[in-house]
C-alpha atoms as a PDB file:
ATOM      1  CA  UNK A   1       9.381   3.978  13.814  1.00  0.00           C
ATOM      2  CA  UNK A   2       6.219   3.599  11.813  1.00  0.00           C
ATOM      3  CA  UNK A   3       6.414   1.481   8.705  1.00  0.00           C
ATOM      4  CA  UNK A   4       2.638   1.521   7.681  1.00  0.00           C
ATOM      5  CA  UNK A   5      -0.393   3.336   7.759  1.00  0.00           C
ATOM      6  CA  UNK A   6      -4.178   2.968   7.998  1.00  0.00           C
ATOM      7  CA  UNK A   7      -6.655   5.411   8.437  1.00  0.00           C
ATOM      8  CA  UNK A   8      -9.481   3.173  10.462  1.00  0.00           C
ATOM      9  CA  UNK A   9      -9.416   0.513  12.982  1.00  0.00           C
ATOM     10  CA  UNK A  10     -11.745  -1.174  10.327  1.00  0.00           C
ATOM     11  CA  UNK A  11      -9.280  -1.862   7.891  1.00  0.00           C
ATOM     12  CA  UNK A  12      -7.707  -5.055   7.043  1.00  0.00           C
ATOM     13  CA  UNK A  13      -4.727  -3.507   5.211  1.00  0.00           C
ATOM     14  CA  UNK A  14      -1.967  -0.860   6.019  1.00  0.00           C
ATOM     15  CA  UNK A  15       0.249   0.628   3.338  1.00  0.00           C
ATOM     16  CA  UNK A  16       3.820   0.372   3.983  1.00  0.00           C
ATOM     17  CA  UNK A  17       5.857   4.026   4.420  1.00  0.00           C
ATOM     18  CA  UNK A  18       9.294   3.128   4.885  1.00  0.00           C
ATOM     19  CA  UNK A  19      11.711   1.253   2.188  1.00  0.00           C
ATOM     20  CA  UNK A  20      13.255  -1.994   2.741  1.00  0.00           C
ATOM     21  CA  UNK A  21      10.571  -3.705   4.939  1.00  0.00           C
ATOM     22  CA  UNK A  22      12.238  -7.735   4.853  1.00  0.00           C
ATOM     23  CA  UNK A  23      10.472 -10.924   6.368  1.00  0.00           C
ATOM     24  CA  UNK A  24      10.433 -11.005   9.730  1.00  0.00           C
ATOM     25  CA  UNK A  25      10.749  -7.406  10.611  1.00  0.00           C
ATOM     26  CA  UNK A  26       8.347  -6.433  13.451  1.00  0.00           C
ATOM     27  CA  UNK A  27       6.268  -3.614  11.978  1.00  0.00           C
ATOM     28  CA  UNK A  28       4.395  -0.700  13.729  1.00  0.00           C
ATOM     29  CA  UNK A  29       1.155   0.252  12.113  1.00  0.00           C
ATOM     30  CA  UNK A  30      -0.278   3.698  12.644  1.00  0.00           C
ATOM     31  CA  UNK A  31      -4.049   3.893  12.814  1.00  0.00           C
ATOM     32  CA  UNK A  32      -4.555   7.697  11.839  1.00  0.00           C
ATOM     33  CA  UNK A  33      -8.239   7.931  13.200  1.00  0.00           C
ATOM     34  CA  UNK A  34      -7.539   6.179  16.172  1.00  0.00           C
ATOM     35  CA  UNK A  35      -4.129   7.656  16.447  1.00  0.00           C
ATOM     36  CA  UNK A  36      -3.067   4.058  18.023  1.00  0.00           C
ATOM     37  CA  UNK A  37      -0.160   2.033  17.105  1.00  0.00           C
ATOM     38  CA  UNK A  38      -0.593  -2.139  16.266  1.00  0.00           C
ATOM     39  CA  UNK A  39       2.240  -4.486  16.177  1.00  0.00           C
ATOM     40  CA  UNK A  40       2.847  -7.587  13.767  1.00  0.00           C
ATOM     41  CA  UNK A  41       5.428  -8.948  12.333  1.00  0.00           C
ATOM     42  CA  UNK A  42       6.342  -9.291   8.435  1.00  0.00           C
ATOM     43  CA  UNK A  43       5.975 -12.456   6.682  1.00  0.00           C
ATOM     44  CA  UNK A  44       7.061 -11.172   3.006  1.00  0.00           C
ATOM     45  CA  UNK A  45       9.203  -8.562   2.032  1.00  0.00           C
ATOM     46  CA  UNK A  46       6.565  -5.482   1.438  1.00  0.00           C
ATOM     47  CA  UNK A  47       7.843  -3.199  -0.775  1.00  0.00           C
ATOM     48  CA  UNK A  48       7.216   0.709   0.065  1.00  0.00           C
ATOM     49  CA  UNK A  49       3.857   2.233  -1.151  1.00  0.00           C
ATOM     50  CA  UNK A  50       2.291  -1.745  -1.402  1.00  0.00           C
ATOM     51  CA  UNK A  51      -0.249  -2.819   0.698  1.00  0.00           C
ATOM     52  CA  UNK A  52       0.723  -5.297   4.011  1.00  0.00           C
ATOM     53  CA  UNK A  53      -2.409  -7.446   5.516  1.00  0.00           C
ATOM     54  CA  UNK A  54      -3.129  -6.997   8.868  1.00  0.00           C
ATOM     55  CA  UNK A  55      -5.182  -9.559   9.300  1.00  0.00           C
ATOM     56  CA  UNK A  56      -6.228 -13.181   8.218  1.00  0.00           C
ATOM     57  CA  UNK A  57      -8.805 -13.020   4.926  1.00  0.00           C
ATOM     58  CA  UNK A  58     -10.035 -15.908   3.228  1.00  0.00           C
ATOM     59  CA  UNK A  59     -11.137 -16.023  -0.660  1.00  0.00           C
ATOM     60  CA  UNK A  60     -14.373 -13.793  -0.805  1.00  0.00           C
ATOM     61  CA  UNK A  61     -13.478 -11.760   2.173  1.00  0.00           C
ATOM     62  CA  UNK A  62     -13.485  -7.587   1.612  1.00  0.00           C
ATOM     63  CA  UNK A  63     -10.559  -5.333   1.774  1.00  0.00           C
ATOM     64  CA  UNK A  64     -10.509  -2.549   3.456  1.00  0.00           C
ATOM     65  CA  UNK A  65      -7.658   0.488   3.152  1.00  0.00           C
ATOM     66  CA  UNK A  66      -8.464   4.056   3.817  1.00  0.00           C
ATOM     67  CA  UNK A  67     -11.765   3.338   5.420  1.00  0.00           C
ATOM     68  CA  UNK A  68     -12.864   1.887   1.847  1.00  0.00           C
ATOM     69  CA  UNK A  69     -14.028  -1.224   0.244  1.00  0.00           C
ATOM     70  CA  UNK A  70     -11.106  -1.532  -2.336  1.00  0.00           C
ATOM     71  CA  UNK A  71     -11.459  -5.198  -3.490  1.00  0.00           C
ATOM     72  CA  UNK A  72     -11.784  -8.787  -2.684  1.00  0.00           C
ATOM     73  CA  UNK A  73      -9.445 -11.926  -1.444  1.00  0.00           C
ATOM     74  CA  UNK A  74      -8.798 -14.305  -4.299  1.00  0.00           C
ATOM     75  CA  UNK A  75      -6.114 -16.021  -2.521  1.00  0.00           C
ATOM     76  CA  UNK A  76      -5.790 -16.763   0.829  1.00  0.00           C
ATOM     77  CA  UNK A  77      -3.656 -14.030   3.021  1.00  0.00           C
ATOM     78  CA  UNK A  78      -2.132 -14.151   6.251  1.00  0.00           C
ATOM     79  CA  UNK A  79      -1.276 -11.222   8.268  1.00  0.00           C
ATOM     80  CA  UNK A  80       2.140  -9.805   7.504  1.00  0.00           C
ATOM     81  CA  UNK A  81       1.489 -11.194   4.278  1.00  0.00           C
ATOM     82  CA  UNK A  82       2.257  -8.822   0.969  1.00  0.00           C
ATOM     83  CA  UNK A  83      -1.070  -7.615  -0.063  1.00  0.00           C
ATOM     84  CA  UNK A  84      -1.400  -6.763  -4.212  1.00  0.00           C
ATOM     85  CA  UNK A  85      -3.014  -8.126  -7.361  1.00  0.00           C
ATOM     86  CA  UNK A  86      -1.686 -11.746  -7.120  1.00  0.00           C
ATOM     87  CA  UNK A  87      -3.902 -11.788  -3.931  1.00  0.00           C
ATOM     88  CA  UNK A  88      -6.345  -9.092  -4.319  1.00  0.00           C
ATOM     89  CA  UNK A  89      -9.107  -8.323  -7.100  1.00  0.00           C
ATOM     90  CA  UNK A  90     -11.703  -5.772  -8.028  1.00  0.00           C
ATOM     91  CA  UNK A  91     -14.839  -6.021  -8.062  1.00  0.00           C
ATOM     92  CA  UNK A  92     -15.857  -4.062 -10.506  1.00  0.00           C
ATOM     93  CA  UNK A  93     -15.067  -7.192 -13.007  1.00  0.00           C
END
């Protein structure tokens, strides 16, 4: 089962496809361009359609989903970790 997708190899986040993803769950992540399949496990419960890190970032660090800059880390994240504003900023402002 795939429960998140990414479009490039580059990217440091995956968004999650499938409802009901809970701590500890091991979670397959489908990397469309690569058409490859990563495995890590859940730290947080990731609600469907949110983003889950798939990597370590520290504060400062880019985000990547879809191949594109989308933000920067303003708190640190772990992989597996829920991935959304409380973590994540702009930076348009």
């Amino acid at each position: 089962m795939i429960h998140a997708v990414l479009h490039e190899a580059k990217d440091t986040v995956g968004v999650a496809v499938v409802e009901g993803i809970k701590a500890g769950t091991e979670l397959n992540a489908w990397i469309m361009d690569e058409d490859e399949v990563v495995t890590f496990v859940a730290k947080q419960d990731i609600p469907i359609g949110h983003k889950v890190a798939l990597k370590d970032m520290a504060v400062g660090d880019t985000v990547f989903k879809y191949g594109v800059d989308i933000g920067k880390v303003v708190a640190p994240i772990t992989a597996g970790e829920h991935a959304h504003v409380h973590n994540i900023k702009t930076k348009r402002w």
